[in-house]
PDB file of N, CA and C in Angstrom:
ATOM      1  N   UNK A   1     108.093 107.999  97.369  1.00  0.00           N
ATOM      2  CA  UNK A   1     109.121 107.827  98.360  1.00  0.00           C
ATOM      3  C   UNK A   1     109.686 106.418  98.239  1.00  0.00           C
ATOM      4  N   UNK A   2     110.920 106.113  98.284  1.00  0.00           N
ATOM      5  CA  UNK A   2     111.369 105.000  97.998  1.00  0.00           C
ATOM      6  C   UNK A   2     111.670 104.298  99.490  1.00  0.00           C
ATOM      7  N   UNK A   3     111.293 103.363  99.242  1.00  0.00           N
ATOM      8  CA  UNK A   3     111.632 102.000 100.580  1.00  0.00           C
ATOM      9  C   UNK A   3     113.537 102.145 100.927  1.00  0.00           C
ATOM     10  N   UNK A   4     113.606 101.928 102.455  1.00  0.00           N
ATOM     11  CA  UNK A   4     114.975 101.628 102.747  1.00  0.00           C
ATOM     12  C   UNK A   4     115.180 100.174 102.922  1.00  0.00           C
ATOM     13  N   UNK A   5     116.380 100.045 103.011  1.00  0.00           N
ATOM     14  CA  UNK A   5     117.205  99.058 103.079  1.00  0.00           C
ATOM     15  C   UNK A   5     117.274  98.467 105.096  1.00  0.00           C
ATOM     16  N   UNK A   6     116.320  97.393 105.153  1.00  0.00           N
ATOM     17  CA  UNK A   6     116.674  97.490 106.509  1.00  0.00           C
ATOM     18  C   UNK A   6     116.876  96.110 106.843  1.00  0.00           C
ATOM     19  N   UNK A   7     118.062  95.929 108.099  1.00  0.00           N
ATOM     20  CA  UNK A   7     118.556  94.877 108.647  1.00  0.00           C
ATOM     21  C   UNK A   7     117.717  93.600 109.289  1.00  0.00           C
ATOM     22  N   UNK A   8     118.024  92.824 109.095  1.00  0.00           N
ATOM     23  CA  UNK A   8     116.789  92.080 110.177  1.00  0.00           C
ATOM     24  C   UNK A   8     117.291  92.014 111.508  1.00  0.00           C
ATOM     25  N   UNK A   9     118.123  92.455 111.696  1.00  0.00           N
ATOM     26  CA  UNK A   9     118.567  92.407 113.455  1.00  0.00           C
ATOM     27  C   UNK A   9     117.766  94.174 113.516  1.00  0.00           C
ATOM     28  N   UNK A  10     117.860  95.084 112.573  1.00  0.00           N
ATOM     29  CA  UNK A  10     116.711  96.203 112.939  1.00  0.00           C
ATOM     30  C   UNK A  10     114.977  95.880 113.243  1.00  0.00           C
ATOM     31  N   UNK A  11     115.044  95.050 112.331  1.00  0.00           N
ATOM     32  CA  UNK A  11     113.782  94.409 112.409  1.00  0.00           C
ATOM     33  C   UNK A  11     113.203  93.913 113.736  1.00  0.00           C
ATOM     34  N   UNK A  12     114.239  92.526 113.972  1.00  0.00           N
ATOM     35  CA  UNK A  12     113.564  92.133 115.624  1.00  0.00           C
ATOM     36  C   UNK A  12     114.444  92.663 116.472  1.00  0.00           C
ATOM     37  N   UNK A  13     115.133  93.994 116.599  1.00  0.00           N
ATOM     38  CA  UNK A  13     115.168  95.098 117.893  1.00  0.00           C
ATOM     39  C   UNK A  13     113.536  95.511 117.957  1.00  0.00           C
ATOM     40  N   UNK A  14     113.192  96.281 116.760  1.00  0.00           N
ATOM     41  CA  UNK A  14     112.195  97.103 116.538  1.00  0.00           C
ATOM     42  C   UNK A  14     110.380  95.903 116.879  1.00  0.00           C
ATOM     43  N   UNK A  15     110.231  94.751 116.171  1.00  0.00           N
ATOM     44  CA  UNK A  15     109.312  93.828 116.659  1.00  0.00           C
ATOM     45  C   UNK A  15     109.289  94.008 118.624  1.00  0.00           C
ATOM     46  N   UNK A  16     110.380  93.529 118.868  1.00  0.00           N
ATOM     47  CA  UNK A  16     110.606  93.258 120.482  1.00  0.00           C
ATOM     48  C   UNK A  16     110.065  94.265 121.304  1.00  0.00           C
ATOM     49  N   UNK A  17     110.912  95.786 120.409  1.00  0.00           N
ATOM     50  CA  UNK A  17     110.362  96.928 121.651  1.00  0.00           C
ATOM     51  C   UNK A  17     108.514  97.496 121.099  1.00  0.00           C
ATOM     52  N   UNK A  18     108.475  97.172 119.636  1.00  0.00           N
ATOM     53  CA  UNK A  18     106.619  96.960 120.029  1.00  0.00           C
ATOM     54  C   UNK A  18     105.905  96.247 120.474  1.00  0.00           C
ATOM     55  N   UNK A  19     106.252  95.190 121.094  1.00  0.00           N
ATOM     56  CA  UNK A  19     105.809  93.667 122.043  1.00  0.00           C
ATOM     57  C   UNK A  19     106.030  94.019 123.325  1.00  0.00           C
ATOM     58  N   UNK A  20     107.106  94.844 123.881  1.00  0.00           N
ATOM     59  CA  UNK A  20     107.139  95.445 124.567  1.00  0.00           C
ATOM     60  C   UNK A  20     106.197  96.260 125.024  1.00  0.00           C
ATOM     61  N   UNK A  21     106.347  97.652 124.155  1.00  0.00           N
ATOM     62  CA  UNK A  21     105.278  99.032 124.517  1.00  0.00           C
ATOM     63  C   UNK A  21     104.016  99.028 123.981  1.00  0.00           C
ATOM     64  N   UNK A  22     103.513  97.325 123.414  1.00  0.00           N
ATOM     65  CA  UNK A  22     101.922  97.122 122.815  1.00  0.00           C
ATOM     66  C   UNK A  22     101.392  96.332 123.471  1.00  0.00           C
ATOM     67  N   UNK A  23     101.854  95.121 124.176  1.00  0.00           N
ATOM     68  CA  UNK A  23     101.672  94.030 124.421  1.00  0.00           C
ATOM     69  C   UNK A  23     101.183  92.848 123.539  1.00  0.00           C
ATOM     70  N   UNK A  24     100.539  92.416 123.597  1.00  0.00           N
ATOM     71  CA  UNK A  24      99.802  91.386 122.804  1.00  0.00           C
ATOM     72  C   UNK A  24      99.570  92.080 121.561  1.00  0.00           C
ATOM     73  N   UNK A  25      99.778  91.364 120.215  1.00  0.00           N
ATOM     74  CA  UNK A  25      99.332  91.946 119.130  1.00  0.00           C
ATOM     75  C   UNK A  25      99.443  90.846 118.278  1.00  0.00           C
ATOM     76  N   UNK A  26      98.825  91.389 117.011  1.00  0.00           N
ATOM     77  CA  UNK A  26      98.982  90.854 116.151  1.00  0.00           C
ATOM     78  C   UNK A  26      99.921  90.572 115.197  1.00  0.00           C
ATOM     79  N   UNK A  27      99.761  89.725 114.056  1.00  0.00           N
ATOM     80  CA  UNK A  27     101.311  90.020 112.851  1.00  0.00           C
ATOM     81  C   UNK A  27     100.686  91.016 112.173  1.00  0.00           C
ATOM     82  N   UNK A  28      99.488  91.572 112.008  1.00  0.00           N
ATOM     83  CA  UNK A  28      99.570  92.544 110.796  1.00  0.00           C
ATOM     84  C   UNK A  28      99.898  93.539 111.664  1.00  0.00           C
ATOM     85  N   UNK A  29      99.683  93.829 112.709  1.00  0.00           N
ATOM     86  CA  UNK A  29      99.971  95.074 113.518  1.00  0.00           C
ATOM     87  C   UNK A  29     101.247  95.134 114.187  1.00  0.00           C
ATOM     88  N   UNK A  30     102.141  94.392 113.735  1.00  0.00           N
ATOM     89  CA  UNK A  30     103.727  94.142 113.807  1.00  0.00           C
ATOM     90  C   UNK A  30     104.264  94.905 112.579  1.00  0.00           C
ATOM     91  N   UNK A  31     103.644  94.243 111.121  1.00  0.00           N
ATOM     92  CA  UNK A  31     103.723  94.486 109.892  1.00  0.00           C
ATOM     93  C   UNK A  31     103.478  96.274 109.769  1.00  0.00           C
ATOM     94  N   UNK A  32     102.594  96.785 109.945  1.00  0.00           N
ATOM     95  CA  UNK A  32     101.860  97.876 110.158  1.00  0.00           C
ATOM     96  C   UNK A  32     102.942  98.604 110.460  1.00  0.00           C
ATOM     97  N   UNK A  33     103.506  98.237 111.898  1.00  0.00           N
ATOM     98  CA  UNK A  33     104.437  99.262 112.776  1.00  0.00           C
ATOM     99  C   UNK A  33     105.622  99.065 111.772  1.00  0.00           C
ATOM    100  N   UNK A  34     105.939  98.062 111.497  1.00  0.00           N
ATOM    101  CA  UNK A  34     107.439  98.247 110.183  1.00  0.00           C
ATOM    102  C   UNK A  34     107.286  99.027 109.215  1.00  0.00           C
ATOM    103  N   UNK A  35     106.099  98.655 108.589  1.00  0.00           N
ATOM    104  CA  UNK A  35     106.155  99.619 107.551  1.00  0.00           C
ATOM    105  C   UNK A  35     106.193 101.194 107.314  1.00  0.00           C
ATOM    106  N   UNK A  36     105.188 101.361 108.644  1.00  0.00           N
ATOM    107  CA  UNK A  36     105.640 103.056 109.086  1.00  0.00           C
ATOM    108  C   UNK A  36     106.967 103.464 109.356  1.00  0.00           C
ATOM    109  N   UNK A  37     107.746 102.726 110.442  1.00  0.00           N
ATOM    110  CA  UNK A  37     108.963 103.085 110.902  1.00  0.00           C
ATOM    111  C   UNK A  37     110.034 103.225 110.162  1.00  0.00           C
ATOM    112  N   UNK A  38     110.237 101.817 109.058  1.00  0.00           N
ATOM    113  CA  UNK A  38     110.871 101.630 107.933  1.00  0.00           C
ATOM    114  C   UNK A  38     110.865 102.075 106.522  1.00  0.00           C
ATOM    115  N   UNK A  39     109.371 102.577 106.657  1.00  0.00           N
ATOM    116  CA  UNK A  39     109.157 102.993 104.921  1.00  0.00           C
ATOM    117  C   UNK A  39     109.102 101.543 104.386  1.00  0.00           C
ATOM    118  N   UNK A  40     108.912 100.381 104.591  1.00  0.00           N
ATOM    119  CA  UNK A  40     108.914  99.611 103.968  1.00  0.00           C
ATOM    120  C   UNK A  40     107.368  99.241 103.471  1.00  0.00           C
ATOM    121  N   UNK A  41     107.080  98.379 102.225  1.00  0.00           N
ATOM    122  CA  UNK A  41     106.088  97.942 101.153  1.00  0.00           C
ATOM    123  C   UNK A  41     105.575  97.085 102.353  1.00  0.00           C
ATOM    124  N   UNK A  42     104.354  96.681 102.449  1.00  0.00           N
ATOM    125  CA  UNK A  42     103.308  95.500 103.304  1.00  0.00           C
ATOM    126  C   UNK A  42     103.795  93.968 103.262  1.00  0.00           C
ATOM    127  N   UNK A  43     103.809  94.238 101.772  1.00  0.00           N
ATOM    128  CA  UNK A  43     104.169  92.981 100.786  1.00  0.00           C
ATOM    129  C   UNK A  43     105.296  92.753 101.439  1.00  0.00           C
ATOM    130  N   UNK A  44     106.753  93.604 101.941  1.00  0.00           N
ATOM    131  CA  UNK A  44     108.058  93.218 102.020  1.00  0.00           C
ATOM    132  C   UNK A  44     108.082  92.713 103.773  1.00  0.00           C
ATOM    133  N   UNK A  45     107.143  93.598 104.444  1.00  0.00           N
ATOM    134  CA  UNK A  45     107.616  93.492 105.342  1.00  0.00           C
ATOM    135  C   UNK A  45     106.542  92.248 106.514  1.00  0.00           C
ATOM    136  N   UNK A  46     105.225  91.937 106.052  1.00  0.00           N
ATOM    137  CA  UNK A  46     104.360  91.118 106.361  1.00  0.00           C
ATOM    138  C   UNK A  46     105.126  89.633 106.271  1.00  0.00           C
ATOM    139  N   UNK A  47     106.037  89.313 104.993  1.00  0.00           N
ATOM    140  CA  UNK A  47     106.636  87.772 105.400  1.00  0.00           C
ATOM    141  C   UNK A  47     107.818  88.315 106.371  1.00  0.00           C
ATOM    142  N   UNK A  48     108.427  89.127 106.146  1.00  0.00           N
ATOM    143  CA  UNK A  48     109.391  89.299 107.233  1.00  0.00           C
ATOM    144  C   UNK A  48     109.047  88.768 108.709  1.00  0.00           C
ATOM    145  N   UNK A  49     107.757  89.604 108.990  1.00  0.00           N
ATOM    146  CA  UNK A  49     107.222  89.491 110.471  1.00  0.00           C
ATOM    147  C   UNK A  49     107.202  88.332 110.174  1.00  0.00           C
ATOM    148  N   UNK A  50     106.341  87.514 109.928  1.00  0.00           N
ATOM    149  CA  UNK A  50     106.441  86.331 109.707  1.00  0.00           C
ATOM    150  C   UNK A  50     107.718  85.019 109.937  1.00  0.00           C
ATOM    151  N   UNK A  51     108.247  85.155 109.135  1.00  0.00           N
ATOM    152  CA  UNK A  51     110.036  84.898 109.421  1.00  0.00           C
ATOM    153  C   UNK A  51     110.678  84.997 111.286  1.00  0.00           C
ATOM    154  N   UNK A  52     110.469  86.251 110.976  1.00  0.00           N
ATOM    155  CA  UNK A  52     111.028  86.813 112.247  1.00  0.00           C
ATOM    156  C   UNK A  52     110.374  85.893 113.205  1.00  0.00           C
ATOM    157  N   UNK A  53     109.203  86.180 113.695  1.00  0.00           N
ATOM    158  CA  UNK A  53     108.159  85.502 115.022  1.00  0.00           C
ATOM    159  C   UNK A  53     108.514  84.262 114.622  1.00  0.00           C
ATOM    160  N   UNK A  54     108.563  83.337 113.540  1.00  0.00           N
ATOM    161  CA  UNK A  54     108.790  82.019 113.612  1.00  0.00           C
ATOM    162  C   UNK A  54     109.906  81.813 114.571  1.00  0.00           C
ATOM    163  N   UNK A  55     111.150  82.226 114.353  1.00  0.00           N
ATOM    164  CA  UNK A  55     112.472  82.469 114.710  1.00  0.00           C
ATOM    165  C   UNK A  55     112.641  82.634 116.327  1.00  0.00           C
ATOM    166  N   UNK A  56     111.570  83.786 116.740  1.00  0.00           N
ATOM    167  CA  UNK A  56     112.069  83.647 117.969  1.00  0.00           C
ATOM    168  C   UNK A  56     111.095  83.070 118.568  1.00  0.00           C
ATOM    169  N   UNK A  57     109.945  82.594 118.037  1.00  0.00           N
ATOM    170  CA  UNK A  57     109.157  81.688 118.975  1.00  0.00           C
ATOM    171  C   UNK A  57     109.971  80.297 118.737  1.00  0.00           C
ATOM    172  N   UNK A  58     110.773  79.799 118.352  1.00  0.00           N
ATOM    173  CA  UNK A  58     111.687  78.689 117.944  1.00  0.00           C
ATOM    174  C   UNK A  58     112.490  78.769 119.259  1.00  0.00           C
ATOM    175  N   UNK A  59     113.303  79.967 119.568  1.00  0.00           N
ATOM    176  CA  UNK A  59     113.924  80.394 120.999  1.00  0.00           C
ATOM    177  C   UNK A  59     113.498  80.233 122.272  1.00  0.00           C
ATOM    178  N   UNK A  60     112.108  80.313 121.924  1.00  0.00           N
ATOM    179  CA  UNK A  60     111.350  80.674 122.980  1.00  0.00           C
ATOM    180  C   UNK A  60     111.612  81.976 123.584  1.00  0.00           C
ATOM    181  N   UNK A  61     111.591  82.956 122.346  1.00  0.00           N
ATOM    182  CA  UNK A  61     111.280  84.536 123.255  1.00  0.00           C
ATOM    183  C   UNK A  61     109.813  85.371 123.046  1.00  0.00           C
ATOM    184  N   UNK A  62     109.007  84.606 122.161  1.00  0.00           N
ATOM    185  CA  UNK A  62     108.020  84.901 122.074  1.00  0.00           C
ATOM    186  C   UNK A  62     106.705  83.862 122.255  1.00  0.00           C
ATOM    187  N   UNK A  63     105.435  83.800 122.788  1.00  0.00           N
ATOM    188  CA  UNK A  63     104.552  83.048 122.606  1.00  0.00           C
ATOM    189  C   UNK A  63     103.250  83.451 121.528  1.00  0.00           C
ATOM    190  N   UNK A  64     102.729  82.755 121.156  1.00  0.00           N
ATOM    191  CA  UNK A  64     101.053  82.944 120.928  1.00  0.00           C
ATOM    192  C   UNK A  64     100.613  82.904 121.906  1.00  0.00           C
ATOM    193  N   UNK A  65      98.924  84.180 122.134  1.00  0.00           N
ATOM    194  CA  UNK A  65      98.921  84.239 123.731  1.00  0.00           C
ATOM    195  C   UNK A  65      96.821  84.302 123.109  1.00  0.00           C
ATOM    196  N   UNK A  66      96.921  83.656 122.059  1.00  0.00           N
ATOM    197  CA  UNK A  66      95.637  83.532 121.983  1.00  0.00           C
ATOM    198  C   UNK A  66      95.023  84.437 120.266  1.00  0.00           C
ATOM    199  N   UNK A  67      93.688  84.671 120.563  1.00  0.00           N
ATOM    200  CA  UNK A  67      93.894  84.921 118.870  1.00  0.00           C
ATOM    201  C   UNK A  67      93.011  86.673 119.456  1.00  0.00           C
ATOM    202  N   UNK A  68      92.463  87.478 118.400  1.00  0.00           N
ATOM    203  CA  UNK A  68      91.615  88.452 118.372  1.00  0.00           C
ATOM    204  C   UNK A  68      90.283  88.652 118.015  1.00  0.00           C
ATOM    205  N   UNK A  69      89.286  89.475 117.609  1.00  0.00           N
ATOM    206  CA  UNK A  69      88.430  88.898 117.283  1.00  0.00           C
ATOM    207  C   UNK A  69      88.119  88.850 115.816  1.00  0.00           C
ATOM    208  N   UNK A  70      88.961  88.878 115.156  1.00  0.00           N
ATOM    209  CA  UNK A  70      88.655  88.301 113.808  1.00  0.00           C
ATOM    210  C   UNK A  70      89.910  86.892 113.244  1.00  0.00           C
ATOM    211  N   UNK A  71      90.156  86.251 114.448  1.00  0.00           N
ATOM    212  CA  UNK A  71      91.256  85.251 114.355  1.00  0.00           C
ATOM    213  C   UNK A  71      92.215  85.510 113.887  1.00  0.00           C
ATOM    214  N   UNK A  72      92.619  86.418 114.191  1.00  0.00           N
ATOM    215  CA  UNK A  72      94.490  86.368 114.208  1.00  0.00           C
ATOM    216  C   UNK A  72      94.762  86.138 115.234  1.00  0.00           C
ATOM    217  N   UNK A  73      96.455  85.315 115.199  1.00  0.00           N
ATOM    218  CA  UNK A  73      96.819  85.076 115.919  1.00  0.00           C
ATOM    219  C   UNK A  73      97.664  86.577 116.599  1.00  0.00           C
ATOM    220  N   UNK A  74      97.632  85.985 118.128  1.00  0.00           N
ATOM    221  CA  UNK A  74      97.979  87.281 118.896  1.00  0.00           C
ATOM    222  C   UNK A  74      99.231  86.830 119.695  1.00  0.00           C
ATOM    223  N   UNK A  75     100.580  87.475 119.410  1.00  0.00           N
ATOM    224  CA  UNK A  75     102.075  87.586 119.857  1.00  0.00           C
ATOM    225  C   UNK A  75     102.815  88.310 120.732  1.00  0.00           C
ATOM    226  N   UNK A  76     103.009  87.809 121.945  1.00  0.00           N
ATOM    227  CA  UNK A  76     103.737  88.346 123.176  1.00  0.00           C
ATOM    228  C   UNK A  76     104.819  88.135 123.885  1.00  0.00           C
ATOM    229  N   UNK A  77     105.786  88.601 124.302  1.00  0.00           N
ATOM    230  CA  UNK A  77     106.923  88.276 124.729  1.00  0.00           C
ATOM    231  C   UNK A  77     106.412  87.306 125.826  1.00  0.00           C
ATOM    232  N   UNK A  78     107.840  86.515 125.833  1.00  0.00           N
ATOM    233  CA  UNK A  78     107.907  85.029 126.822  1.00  0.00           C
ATOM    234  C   UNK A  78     107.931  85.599 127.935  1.00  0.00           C
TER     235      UNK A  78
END
């Protein structure tokens, strides 16, 4: 199955409303939810998240709200 082509304004709609309907999470479990939704590769879409959360924690629409128990960091709307 081949990967789509997706926007990054699809991207952090789609981040936001799983921060939304997850609460607290992680980046791989940001990553995770893209890649299902999108069809996208781990590889493509793990720096994305990345990218992305930098971006709007820069805004201040997102915080770090602490880590999990294998230290990741854990990401929640402001």
């Amino acid at each position: 199955m081949r990967a789509t082509k997706v926007s990054t304004s699809q991207k952090i709609v789609s981040i936001i409303q799983f921060l939304c309907e997850n609460g607290p999470t992680s980046l791989s479990s940001i990553a995770d939810y893209l890649v299902k939704k999108f069809n996208m590769r781990y590889s493509t879409a793990r720096p994305a998240v990345t990218r992305i959360i930098n971006e709007l924690k820069e805004r201040e629409l997102i915080n770090e709200v602490g880590t999990d128990k294998r230290g990741s960091r854990l990401i929640d709307l402001s």
